[in-house]
Protein backbone atom coordinates (compact mmCIF):
# COMPACT_ATOMS: atom_id res chain seq x y z
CA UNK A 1 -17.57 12.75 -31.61
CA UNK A 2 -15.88 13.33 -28.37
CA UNK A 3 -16.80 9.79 -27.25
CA UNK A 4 -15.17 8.51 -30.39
CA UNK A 5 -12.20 10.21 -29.66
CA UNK A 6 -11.64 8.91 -26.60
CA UNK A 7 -12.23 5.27 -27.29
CA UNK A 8 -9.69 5.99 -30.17
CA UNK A 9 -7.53 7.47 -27.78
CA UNK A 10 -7.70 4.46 -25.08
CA UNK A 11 -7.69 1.56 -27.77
CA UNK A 12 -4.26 3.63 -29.12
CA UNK A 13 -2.66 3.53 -25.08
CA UNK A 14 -3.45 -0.28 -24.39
CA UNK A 15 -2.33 -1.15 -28.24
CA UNK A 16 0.91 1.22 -27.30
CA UNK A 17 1.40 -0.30 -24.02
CA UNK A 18 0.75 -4.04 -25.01
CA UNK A 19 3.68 -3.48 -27.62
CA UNK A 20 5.92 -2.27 -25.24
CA UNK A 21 5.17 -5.06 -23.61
CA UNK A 22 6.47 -7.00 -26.06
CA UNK A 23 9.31 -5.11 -27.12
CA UNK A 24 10.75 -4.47 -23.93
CA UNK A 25 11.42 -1.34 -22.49
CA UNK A 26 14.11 0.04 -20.74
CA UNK A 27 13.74 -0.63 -17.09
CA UNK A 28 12.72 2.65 -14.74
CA UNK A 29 12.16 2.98 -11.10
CA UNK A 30 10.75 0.63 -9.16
CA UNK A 31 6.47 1.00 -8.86
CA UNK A 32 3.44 0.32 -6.53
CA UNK A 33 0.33 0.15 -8.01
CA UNK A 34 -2.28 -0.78 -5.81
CA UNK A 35 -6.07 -1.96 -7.08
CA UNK A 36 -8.91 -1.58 -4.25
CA UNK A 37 -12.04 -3.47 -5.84
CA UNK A 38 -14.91 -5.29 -3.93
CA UNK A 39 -15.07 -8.83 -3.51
CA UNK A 40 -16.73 -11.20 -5.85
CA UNK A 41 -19.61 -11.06 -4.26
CA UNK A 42 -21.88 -11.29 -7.09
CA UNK A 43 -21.15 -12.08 -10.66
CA UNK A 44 -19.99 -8.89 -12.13
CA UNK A 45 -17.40 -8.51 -9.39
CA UNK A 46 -16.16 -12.02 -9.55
CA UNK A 47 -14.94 -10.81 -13.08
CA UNK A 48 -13.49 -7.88 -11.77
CA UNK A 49 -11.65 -9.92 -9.76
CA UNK A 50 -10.71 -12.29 -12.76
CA UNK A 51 -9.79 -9.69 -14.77
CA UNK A 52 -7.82 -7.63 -12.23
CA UNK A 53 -5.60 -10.79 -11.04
CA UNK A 54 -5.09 -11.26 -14.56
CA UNK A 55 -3.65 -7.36 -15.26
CA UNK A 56 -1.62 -8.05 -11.83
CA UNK A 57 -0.07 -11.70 -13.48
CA UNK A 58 0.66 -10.40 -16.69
CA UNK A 59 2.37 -6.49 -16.02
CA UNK A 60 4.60 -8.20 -13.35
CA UNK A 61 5.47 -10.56 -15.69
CA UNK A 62 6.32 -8.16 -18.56
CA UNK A 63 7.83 -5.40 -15.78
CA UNK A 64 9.84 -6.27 -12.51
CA UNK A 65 10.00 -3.02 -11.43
CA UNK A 66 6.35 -2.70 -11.46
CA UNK A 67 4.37 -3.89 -8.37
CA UNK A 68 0.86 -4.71 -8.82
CA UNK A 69 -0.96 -5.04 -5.36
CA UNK A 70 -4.74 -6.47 -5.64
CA UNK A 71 -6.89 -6.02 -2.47
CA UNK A 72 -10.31 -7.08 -2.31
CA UNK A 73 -13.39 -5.77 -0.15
CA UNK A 74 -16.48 -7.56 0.85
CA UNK A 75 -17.98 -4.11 2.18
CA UNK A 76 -17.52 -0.03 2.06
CA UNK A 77 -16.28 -0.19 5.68
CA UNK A 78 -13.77 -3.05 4.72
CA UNK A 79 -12.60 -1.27 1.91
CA UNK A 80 -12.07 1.70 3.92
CA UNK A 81 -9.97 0.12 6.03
CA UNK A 82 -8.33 -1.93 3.64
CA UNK A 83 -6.88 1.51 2.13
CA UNK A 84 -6.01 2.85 4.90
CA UNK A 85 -3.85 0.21 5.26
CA UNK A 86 -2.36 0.17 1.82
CA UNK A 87 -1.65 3.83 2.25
CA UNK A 88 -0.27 3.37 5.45
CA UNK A 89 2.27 0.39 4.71
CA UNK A 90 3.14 1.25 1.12
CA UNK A 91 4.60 3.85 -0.73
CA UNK A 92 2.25 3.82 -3.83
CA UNK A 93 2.90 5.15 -6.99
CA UNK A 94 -0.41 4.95 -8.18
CA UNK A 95 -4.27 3.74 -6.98
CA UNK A 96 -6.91 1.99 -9.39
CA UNK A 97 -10.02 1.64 -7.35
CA UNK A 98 -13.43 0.56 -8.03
CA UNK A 99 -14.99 2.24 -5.12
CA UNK A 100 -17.38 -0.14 -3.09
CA UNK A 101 -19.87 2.48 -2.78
CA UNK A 102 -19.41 6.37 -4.03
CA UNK A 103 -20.00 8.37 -0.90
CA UNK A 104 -17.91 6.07 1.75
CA UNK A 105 -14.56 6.22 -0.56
CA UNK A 106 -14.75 9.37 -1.50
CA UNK A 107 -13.10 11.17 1.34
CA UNK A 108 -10.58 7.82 2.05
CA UNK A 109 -9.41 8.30 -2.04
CA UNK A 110 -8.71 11.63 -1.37
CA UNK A 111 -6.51 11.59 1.46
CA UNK A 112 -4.70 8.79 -0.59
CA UNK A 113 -4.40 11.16 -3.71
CA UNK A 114 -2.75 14.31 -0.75
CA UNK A 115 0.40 12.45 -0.90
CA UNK A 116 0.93 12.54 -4.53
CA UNK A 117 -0.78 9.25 -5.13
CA UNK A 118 -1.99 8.84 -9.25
CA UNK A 119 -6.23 8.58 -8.81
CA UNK A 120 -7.74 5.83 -11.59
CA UNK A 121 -11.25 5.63 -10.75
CA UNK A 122 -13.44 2.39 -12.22
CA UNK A 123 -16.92 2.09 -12.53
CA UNK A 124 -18.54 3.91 -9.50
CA UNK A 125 -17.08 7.12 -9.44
CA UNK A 126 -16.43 9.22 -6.73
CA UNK A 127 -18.93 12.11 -4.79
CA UNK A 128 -16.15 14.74 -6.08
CA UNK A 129 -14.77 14.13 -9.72
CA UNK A 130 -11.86 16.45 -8.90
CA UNK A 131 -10.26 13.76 -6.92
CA UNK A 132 -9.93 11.14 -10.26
CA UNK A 133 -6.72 11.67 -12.59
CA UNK A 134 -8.29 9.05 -14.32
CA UNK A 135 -11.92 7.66 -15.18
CA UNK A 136 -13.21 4.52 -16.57
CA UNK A 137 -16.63 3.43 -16.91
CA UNK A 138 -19.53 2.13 -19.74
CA UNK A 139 -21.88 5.00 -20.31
CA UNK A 140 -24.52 4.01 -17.82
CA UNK A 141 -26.83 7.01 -18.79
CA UNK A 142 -27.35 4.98 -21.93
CA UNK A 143 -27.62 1.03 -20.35
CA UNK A 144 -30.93 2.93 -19.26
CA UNK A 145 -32.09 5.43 -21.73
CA UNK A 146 -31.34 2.71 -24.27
CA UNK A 147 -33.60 -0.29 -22.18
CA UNK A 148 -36.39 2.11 -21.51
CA UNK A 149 -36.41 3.19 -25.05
CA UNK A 150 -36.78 -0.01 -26.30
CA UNK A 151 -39.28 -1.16 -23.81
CA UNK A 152 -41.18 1.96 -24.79
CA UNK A 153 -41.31 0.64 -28.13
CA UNK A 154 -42.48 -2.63 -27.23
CA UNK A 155 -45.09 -1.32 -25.17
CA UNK A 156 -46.26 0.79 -26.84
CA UNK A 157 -45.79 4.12 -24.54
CA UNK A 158 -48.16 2.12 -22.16
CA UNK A 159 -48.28 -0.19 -19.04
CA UNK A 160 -46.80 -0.29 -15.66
CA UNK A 161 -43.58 -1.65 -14.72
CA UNK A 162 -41.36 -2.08 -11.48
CA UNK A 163 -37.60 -0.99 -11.11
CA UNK A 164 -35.12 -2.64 -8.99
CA UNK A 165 -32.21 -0.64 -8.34
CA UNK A 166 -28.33 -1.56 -7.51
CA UNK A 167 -25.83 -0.11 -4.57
CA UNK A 168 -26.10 3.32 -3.56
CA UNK A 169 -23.41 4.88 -6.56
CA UNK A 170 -22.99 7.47 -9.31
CA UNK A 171 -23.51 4.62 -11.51
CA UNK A 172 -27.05 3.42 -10.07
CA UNK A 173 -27.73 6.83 -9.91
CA UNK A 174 -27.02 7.37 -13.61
CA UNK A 175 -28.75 4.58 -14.69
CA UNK A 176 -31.85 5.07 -13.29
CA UNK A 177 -31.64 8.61 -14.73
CA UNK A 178 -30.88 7.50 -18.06
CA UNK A 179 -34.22 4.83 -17.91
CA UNK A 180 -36.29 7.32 -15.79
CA UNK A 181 -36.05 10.64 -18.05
CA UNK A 182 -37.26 8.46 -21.60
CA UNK A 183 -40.09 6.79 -19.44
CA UNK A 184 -41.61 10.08 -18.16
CA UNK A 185 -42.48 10.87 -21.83
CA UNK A 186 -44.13 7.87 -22.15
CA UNK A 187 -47.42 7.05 -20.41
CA UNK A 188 -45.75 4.04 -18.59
CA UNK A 189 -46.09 4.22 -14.79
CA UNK A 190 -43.36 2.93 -12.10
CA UNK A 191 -45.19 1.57 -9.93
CA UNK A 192 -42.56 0.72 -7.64
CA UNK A 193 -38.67 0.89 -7.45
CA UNK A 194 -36.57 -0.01 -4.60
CA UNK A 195 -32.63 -1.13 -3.90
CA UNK A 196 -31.63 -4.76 -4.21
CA UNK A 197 -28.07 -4.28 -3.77
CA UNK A 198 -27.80 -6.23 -6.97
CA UNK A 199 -27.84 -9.11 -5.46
CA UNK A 200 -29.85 -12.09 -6.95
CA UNK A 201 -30.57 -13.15 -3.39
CA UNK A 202 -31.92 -9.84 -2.75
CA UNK A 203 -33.71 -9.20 -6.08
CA UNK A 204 -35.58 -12.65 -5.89
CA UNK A 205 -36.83 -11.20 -2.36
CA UNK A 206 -37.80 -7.82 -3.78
CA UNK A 207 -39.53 -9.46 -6.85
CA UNK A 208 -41.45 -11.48 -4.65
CA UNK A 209 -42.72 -8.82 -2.43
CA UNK A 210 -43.75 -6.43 -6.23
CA UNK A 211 -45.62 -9.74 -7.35
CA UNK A 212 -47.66 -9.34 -3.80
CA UNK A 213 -47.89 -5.93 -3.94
CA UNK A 214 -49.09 -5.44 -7.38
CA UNK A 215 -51.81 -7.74 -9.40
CA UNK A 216 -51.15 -6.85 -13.20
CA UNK A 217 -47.13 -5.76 -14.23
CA UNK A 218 -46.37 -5.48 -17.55
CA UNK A 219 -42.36 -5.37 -17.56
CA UNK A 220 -39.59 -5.90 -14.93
CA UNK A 221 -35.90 -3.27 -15.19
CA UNK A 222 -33.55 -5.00 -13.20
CA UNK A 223 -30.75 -2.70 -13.75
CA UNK A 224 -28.19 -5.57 -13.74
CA UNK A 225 -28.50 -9.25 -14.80
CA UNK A 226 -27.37 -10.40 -11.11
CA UNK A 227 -30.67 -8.98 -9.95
CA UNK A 228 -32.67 -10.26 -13.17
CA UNK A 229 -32.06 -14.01 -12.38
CA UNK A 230 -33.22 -13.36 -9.39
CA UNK A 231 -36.00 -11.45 -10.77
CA UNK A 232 -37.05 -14.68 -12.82
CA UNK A 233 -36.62 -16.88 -10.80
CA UNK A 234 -39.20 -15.25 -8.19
CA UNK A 235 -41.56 -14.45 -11.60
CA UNK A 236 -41.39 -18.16 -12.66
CA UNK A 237 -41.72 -19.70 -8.87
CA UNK A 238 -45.20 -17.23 -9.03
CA UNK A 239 -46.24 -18.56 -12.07
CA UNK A 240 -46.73 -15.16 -13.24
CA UNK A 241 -47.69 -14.53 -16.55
CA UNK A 242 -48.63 -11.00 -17.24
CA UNK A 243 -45.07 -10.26 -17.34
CA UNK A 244 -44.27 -9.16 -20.82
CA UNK A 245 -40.65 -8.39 -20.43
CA UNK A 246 -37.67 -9.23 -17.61
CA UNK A 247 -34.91 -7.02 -18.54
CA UNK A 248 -31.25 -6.29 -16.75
CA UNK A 249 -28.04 -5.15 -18.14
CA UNK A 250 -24.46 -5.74 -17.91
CA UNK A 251 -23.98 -8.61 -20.27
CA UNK A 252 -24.10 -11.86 -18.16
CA UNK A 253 -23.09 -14.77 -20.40
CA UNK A 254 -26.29 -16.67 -18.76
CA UNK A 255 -28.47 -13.40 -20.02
CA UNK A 256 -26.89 -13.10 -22.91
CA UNK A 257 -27.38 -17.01 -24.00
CA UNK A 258 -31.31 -16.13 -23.33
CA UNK A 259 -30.66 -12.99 -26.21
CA UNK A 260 -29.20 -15.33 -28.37
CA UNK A 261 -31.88 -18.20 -28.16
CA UNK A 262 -34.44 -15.61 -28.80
CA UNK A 263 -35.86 -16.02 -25.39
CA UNK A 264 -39.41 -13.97 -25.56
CA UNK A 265 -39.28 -12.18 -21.64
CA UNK A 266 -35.22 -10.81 -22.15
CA UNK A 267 -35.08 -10.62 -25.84
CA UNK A 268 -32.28 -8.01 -24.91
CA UNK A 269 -29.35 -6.55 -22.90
CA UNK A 270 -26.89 -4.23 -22.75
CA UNK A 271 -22.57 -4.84 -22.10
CA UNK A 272 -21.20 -3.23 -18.91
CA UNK A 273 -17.57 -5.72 -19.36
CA UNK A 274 -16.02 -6.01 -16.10
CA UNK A 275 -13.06 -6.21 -17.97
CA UNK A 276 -12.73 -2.48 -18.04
CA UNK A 277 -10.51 -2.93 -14.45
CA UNK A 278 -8.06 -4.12 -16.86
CA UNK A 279 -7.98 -1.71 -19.42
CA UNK A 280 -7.63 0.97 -16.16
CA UNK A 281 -4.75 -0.77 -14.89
CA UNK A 282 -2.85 -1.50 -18.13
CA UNK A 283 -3.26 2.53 -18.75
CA UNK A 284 -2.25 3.18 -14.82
CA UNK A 285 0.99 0.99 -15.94
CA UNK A 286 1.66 2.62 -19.52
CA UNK A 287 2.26 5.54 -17.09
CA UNK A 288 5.85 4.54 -15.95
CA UNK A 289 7.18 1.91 -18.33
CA UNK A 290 4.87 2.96 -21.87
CA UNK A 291 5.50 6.76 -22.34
CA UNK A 292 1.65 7.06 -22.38
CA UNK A 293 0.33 9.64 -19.92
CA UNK A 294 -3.63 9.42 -19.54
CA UNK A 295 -5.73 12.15 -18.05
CA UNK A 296 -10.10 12.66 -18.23
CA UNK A 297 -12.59 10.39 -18.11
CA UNK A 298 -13.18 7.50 -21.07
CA UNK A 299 -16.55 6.16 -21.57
CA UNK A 300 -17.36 2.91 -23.05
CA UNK A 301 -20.64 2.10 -24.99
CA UNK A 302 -23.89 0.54 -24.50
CA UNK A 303 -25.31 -0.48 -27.41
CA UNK A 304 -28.59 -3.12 -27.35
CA UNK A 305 -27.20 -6.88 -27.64
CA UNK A 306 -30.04 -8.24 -29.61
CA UNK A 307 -30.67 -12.05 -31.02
CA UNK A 308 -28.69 -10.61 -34.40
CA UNK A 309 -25.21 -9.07 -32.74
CA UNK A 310 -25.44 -11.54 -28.85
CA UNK A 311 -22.16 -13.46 -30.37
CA UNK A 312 -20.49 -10.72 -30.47
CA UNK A 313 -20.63 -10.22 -26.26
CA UNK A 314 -21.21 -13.89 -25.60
CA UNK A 315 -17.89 -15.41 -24.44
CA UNK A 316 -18.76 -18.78 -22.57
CA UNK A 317 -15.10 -19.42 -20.91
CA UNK A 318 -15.50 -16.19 -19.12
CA UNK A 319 -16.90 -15.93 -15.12
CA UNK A 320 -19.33 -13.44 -15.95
């Protein structure tokens, strides 16, 4: 119920702040609002990107006196830096950041938030909660309690599988959680589960050092559908064919096209919409020109996108 609320709560801001938008409001003070998100450097981030440029074209556009500043981070260390900067140089109202990795921004956010800075956290949250004002994120305890329950099924409670894992973040972390604690009450084993940064790059190399490594797999958890085309493709190049099941997460249109065709090895998936960078800044914004205050931590969900609901998450025009 609580998670209901809150998505009521959210949809009612952005509906709120999208008709003020409209209607015009009175204008206040001027506004910084800075957004500190990694580069696009794989395909969930390039729709961060997509969708943060967008949130930056579109609240300038409806308010002058609101200043949307996107900065973009090909590493922890850049994005430290590039914060430091931001900090240093502007006098900003507010901060949106999707932290590059949980542990490195932690301590940078919070010196930002000691001089009165507004804290809307995205995605990976932070080592210490208390620093976010504001939280965004899908509910990544269930992208893997809801996979490894349905693999379960399909398995039978049997097998062994392999893991690849993302970045080092409260996210990963949760994930793997959420997948880990419905497998150990299943006789499937892990045989193996290692980082891969997702990175399809990375996760084609990984995948082709657990086809070495292991004779007889039954199912692949790629934890994001970067990493699972990379997973394929090394599965496919091996000619491997004891592989049941290829699962990731996170809603790729290229995944979710397999979901819809019925594809036999990712019958399934689960939404993670990068697009949630946009609801967090259009809420950050509501703020000062929308009367609409937002506090706590809003959680979206992660339902299975099966063969019978894929058009409902497939959306070809989009980067990711």
């Amino acid at each position: 119920m609580k998670s209901l609320k809150k998505r009521i709560i959210l949809s009612t801001a952005l509906v709120a702040f999208a008709a003020s938008m409209s209607v015009g409001h009175a204008q206040e003070r001027n506004v910084k609002i800075a957004v500190s998100i990694p580069a696009a450097t794989h395909g969930w981030t390039g729709g961060v990107v997509y969708h943060a440029e967008q949130a930056e074209k579109e609240i300038e556009a409806a308010f002058p006196n609101i200043d949307v500043i996107v900065s973009t981070a090909s590493s922890a260390s850049a994005q430290v830096s590039s914060l430091e900067d931001l900090s240093a140089t502007q006098d900003l109202d507010a901060l949106v950041i999707l932290p590059f990795t949980s542990e490195e921004l932690t301590g940078p956010v919070e010196q930002v938030k000691e001089k009165g800075t507004f804290i809307a956290v995205v995605d990976r949250g932070l080592s210490d909660p208390s620093v976010q004002d504001l939280y965004i994120a899908g509910d990544n305890i269930a992208v893997g309690a809801n996979t490894a329950k349905w693999l379960s099924e399909k398995l039978n409670g049997e097998g062994e599988i392999v893991v690849l894992r993302g970045i080092p973040t409260v996210i990963d972390d949760e994930r793997i959680k959420g997948f880990s604690d419905v497998i150990a009450k299943t006789n499937i084993k892990i045989l193996d589960m290692q980082y891969a940064n997702w990175n399809q790059d990375e996760a084609f190399t990984l995948m082709q050092d657990y086809l070495a490594k292991h004779p007889k797999i039954d199912a692949v958890w790629a934890n994001d559908d970067d990493m699972l085309l990379g997973v394929i493709e090394a599965v496919d190049q091996a000619g491997r064919t004891d592989i049941k099941y290829a699962l990731g997460g996170n809603g790729m249109k290229q995944v979710i096209d397999l979901v819809k065709k019925g594809d036999e090895r990712t019958p399934i998936s689960t939404p993670y919409p990068p697009s949630m960078i946009k609801s967090a800044i259009y809420m950050v914004a509501s703020q000062f020109n929308g009367q609409a205050p937002m506090r706590g931590s809003f959680r979206l969900d992660a339902p299975l996108i099966t063969p019978d609901n894929a058009d409902q998450f497939y959306f070809p025009d989009s980067p990711f």
